[in-house]
PDB file of N, CA and C in Angstrom:
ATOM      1  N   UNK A   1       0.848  -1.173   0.000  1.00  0.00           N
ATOM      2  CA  UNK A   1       0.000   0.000   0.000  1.00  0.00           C
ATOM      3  C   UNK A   1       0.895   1.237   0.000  1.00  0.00           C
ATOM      4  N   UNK A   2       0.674   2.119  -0.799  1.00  0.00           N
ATOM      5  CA  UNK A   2       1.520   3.529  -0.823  1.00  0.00           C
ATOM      6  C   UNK A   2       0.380   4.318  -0.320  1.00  0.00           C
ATOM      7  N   UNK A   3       1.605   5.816   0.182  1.00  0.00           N
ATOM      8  CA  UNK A   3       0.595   6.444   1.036  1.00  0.00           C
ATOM      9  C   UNK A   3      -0.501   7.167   0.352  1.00  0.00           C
ATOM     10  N   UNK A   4      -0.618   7.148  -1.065  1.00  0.00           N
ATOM     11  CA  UNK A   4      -2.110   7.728  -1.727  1.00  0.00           C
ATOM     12  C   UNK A   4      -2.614   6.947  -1.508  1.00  0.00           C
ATOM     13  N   UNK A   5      -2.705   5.252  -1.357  1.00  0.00           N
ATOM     14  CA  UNK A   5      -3.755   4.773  -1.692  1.00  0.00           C
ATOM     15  C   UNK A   5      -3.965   4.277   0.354  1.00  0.00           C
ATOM     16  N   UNK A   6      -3.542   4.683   1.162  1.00  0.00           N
ATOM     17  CA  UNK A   6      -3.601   4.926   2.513  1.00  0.00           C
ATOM     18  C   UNK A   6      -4.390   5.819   3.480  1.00  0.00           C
ATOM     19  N   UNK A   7      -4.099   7.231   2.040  1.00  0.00           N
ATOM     20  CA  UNK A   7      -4.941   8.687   2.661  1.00  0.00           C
ATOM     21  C   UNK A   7      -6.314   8.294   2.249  1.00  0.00           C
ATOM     22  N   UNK A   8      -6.549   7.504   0.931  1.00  0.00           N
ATOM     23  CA  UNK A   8      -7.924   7.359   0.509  1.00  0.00           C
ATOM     24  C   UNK A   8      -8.658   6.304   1.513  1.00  0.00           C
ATOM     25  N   UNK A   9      -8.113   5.340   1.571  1.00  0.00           N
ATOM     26  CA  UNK A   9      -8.773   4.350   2.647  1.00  0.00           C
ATOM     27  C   UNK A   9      -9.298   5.350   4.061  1.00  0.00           C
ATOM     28  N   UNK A  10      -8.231   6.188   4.575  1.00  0.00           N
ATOM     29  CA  UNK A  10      -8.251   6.480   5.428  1.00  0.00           C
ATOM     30  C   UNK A  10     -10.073   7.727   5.386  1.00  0.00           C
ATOM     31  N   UNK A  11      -9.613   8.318   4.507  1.00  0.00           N
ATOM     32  CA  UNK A  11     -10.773   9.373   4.053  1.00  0.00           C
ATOM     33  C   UNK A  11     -12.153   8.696   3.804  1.00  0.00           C
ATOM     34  N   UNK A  12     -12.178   7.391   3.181  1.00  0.00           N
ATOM     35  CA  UNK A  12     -13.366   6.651   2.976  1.00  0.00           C
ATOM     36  C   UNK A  12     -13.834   6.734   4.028  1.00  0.00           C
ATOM     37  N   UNK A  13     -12.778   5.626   4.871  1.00  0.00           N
ATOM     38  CA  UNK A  13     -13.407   5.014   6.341  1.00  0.00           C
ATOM     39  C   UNK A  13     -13.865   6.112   7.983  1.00  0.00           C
ATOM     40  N   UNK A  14     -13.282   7.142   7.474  1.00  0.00           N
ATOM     41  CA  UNK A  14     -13.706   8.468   7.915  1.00  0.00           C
ATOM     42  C   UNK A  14     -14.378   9.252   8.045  1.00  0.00           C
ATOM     43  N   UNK A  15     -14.819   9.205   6.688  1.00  0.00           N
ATOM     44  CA  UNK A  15     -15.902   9.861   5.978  1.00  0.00           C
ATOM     45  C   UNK A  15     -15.188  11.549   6.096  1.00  0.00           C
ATOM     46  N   UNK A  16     -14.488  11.510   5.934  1.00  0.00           N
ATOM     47  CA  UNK A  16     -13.665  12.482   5.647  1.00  0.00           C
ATOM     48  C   UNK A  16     -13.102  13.497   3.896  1.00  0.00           C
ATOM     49  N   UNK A  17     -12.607  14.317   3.899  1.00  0.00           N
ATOM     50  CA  UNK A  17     -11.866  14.583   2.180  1.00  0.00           C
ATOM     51  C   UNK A  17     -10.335  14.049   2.701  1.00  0.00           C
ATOM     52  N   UNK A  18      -9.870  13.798   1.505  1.00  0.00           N
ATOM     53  CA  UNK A  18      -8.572  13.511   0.904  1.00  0.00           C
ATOM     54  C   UNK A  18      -7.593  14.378   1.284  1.00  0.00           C
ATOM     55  N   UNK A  19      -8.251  15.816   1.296  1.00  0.00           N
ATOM     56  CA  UNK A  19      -6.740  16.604   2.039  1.00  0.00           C
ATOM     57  C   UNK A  19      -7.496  16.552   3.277  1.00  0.00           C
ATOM     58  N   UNK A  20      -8.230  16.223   4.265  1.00  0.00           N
ATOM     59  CA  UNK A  20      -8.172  16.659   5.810  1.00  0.00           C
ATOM     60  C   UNK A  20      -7.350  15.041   6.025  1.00  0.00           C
ATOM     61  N   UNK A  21      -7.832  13.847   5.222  1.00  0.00           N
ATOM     62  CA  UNK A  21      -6.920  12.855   5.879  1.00  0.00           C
ATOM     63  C   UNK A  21      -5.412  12.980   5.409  1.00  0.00           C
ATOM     64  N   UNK A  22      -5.085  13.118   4.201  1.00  0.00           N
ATOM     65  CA  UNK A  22      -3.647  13.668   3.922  1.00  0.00           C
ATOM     66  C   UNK A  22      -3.236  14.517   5.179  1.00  0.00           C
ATOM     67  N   UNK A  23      -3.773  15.472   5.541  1.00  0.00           N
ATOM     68  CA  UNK A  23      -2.551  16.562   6.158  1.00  0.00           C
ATOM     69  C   UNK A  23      -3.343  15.878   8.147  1.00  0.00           C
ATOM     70  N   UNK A  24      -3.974  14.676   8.108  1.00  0.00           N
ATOM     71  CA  UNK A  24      -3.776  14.103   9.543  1.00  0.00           C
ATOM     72  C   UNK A  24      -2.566  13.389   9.204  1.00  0.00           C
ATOM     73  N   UNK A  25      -2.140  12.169   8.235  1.00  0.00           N
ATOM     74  CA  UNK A  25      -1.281  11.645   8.068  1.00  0.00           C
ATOM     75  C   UNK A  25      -0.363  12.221   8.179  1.00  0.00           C
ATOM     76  N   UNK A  26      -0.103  13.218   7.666  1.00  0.00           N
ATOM     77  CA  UNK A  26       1.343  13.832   7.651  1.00  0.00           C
ATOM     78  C   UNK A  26       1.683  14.717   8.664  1.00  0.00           C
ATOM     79  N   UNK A  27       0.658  14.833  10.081  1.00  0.00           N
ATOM     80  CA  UNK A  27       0.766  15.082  11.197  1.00  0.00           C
ATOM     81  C   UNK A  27       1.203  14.291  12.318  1.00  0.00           C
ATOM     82  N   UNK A  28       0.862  12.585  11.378  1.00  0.00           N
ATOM     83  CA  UNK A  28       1.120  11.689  12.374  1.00  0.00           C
ATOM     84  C   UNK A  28       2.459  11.240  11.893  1.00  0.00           C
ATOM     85  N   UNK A  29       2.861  11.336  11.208  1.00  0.00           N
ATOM     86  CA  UNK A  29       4.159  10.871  10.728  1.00  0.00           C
ATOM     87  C   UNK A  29       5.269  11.986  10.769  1.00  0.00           C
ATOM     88  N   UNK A  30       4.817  13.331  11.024  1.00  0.00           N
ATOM     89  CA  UNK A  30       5.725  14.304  11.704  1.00  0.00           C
ATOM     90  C   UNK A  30       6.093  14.175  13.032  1.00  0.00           C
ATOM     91  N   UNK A  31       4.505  13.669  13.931  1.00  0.00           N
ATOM     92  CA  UNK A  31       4.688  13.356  15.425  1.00  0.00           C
ATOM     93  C   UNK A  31       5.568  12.732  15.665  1.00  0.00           C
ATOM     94  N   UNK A  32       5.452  11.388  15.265  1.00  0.00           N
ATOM     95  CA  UNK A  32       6.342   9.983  15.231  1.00  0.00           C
ATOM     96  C   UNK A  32       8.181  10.795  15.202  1.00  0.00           C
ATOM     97  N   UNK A  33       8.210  11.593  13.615  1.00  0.00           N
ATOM     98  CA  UNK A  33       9.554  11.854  13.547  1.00  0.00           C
ATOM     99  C   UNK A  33       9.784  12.433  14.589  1.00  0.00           C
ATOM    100  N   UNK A  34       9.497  13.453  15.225  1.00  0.00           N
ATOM    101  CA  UNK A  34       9.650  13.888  16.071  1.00  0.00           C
ATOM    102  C   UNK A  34      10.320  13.755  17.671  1.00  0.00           C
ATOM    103  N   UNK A  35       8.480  12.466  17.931  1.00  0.00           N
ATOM    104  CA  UNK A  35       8.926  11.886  18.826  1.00  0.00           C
ATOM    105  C   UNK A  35      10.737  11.008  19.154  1.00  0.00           C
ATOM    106  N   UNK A  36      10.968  10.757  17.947  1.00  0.00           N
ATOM    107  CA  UNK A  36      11.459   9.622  17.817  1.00  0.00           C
ATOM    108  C   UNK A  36      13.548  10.154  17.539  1.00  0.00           C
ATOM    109  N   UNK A  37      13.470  11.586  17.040  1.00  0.00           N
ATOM    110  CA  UNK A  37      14.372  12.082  17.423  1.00  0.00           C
ATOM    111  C   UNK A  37      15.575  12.753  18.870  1.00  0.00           C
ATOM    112  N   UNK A  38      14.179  12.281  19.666  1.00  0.00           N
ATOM    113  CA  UNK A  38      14.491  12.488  21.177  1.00  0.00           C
ATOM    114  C   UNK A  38      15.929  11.443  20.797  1.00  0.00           C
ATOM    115  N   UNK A  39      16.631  11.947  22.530  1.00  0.00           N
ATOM    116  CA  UNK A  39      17.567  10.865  22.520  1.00  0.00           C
ATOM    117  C   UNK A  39      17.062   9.422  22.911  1.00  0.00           C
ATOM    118  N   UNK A  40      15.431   9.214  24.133  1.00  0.00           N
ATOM    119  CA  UNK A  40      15.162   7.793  24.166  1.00  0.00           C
ATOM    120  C   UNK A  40      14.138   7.681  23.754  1.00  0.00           C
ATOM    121  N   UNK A  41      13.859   8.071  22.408  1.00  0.00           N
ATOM    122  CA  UNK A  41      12.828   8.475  21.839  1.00  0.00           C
ATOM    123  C   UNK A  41      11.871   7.004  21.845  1.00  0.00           C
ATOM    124  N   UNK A  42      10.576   7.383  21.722  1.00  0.00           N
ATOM    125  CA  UNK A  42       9.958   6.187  21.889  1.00  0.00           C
ATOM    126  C   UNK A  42       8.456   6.735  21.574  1.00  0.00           C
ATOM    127  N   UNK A  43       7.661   5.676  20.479  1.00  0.00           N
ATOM    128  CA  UNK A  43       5.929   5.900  20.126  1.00  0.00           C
ATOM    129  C   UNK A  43       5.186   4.706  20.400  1.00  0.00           C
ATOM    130  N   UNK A  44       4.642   4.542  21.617  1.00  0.00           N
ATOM    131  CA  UNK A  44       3.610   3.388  21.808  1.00  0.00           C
ATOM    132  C   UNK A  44       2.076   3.562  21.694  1.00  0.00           C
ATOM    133  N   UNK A  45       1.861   2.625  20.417  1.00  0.00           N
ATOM    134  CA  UNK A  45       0.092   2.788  19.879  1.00  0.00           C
ATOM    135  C   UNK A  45      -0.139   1.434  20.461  1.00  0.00           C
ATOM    136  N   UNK A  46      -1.038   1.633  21.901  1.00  0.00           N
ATOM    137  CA  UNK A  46      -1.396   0.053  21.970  1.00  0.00           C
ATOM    138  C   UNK A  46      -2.267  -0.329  21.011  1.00  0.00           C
ATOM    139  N   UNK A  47      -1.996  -2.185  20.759  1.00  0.00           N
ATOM    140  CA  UNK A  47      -2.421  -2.674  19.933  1.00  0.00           C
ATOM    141  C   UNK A  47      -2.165  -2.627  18.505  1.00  0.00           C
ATOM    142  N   UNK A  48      -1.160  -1.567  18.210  1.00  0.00           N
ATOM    143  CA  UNK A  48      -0.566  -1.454  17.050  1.00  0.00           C
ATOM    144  C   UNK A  48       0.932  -1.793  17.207  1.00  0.00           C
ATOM    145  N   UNK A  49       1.244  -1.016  18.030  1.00  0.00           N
ATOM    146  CA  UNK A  49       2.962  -1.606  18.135  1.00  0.00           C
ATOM    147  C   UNK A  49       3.731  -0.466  18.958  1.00  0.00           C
ATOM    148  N   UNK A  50       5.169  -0.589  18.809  1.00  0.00           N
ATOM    149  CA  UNK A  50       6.041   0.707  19.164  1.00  0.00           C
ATOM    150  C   UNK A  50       7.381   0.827  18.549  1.00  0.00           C
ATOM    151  N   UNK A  51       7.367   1.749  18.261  1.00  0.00           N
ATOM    152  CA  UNK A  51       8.469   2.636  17.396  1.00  0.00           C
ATOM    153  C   UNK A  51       9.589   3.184  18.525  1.00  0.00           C
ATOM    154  N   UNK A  52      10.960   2.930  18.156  1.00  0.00           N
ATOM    155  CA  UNK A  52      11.647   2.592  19.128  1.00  0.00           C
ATOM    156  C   UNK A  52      12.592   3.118  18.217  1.00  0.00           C
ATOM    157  N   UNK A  53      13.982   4.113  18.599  1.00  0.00           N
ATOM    158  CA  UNK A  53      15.186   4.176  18.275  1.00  0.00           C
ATOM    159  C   UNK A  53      16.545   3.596  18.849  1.00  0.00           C
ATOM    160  N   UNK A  54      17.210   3.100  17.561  1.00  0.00           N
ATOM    161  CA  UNK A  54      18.214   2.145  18.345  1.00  0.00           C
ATOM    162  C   UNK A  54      19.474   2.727  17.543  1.00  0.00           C
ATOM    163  N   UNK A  55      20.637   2.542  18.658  1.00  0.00           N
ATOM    164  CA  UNK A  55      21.693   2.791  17.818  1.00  0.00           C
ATOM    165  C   UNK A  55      22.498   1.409  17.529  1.00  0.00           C
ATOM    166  N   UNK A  56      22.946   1.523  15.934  1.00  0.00           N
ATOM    167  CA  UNK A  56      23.857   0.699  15.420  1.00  0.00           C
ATOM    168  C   UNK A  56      25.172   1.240  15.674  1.00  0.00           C
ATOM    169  N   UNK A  57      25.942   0.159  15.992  1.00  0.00           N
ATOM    170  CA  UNK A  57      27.342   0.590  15.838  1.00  0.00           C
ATOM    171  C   UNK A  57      27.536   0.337  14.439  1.00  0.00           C
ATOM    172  N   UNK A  58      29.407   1.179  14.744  1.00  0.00           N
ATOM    173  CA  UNK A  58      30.035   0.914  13.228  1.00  0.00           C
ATOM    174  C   UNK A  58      30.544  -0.353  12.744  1.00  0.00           C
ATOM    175  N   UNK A  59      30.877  -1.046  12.141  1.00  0.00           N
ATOM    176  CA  UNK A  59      31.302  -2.017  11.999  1.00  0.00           C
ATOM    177  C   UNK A  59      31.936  -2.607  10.593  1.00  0.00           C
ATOM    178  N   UNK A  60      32.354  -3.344  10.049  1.00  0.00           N
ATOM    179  CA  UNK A  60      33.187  -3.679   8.847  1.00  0.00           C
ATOM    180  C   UNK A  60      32.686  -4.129   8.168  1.00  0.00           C
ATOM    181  N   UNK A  61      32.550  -3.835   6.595  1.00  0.00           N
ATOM    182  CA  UNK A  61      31.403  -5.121   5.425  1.00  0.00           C
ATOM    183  C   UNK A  61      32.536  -4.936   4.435  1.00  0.00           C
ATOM    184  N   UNK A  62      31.457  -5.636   3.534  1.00  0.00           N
ATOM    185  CA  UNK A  62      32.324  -6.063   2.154  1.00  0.00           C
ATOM    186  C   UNK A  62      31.309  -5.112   1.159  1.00  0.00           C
ATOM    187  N   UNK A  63      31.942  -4.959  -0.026  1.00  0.00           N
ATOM    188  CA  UNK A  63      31.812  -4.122  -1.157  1.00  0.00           C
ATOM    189  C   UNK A  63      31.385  -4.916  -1.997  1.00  0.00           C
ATOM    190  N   UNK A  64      30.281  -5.369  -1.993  1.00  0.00           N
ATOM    191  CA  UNK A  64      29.961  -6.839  -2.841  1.00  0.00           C
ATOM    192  C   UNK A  64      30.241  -6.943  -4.619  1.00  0.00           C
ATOM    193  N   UNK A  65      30.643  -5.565  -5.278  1.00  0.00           N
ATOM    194  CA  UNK A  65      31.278  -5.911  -6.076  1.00  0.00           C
ATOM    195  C   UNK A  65      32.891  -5.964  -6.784  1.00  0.00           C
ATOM    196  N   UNK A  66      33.049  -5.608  -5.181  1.00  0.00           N
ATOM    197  CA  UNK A  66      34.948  -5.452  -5.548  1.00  0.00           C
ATOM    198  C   UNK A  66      35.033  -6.630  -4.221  1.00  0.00           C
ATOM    199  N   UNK A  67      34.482  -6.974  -3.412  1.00  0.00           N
ATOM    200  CA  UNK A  67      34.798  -7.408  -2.580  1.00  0.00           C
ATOM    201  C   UNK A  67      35.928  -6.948  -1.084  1.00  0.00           C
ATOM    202  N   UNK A  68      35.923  -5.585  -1.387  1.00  0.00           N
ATOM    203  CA  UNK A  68      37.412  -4.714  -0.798  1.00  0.00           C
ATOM    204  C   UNK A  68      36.449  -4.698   0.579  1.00  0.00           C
ATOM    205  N   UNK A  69      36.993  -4.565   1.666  1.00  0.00           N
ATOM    206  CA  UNK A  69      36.655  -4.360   2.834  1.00  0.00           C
ATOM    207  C   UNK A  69      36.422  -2.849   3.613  1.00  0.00           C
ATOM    208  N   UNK A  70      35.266  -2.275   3.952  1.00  0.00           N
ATOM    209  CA  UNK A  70      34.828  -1.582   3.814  1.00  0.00           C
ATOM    210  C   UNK A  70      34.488  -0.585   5.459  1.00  0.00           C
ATOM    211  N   UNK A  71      34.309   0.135   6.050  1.00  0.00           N
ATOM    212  CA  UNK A  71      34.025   0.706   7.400  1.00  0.00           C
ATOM    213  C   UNK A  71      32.789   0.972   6.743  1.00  0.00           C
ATOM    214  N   UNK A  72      31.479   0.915   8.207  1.00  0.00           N
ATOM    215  CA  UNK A  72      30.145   1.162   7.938  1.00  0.00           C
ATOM    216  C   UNK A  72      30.008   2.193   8.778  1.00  0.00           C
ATOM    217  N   UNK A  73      29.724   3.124   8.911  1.00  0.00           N
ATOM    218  CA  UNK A  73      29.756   4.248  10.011  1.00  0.00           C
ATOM    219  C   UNK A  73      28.535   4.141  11.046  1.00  0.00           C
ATOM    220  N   UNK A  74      28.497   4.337  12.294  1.00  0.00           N
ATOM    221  CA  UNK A  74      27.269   4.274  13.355  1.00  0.00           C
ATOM    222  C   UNK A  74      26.149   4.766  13.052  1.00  0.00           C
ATOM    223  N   UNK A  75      25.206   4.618  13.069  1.00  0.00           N
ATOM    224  CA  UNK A  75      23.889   5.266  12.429  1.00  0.00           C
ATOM    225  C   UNK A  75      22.793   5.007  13.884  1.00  0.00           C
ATOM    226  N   UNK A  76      21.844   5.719  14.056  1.00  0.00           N
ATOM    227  CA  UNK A  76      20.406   5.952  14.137  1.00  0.00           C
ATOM    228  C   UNK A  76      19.551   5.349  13.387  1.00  0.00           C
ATOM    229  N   UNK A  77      18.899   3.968  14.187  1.00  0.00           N
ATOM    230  CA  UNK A  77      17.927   3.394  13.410  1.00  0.00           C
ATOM    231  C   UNK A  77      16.672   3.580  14.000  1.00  0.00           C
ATOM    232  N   UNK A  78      15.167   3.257  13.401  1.00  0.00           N
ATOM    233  CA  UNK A  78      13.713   3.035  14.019  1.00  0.00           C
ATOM    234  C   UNK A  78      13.744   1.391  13.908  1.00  0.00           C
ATOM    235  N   UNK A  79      13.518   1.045  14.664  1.00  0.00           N
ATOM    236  CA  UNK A  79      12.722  -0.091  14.774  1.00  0.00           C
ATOM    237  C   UNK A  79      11.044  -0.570  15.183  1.00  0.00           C
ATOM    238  N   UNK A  80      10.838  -1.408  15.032  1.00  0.00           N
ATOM    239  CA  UNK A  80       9.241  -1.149  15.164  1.00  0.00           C
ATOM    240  C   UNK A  80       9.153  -2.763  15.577  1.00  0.00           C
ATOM    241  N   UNK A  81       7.688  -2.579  16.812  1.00  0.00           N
ATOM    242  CA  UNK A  81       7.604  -3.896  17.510  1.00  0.00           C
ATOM    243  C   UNK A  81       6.050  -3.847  16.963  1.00  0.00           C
ATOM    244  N   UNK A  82       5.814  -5.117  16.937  1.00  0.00           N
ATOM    245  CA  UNK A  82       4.147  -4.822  16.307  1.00  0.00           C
ATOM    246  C   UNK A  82       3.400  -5.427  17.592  1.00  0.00           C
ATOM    247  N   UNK A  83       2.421  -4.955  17.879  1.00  0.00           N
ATOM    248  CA  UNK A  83       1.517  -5.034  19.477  1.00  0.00           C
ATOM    249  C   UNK A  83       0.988  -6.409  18.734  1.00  0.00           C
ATOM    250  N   UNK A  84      -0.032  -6.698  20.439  1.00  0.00           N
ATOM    251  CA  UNK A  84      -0.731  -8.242  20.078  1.00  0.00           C
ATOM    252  C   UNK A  84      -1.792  -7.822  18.829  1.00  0.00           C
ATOM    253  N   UNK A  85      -2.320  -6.825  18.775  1.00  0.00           N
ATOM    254  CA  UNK A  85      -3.792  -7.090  17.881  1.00  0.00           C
ATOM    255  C   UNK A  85      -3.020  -7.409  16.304  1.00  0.00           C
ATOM    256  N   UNK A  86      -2.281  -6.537  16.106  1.00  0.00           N
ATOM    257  CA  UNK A  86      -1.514  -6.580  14.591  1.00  0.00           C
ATOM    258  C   UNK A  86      -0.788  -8.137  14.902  1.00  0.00           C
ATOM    259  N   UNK A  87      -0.358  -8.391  15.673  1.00  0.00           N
ATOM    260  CA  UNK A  87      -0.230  -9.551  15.275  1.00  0.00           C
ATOM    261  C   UNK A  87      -0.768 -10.489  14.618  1.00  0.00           C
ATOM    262  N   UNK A  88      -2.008 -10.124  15.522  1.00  0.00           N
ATOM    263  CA  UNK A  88      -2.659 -11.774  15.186  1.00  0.00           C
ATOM    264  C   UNK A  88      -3.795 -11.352  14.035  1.00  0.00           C
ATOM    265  N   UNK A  89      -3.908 -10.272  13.569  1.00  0.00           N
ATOM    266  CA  UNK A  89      -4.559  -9.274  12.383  1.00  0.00           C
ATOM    267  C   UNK A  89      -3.888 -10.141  11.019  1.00  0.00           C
ATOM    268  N   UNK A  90      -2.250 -10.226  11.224  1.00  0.00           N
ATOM    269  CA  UNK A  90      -1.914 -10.689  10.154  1.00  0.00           C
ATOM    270  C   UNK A  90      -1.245 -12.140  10.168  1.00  0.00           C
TER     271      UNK A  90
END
């Protein structure tokens, strides 16, 4: 599902227009960034899941077409836990 065909579901099941659910979406996905830029940043939707930032360290890979050995630099990741209802939803 891409997010046009997300805002429309969303607007159907709403009974809403297309831009009031567009610009909720993109309120909730600003929140999230937001939230989630904290340093222990953290978004819990019960029953949907939680959005969680983790740090990767750096660590060493390969260049899969030279094969040369490579440094990966530390990054800022999201991770996402999916709650019981989505679980068992899918």
């Amino acid at each position: 599902m891409t997010k046009a065909e997300l805002v429309e579901t969303m607007a159907t099941d709403a009974g809403i227009s297309k831009v009031a659910a567009a610009a909720a979406l993109n309120a909730f996905i600003d929140g999230v960034a937001k939230a989630l830029k904290k340093k222990e940043g953290k978004v819990t939707l019960v029953g949907f899941g939680t959005f969680t930032r983790a740090r990767r360290k750096a660590r060493k890979g390969r260049n899969p077409q030279t094969g040369e050995p490579i440094k990966i630099k530390a990054a800022s990741v999201v991770k996402f836990r999916p709650g019981k209802k989505l679980r068992e939803a899918v």
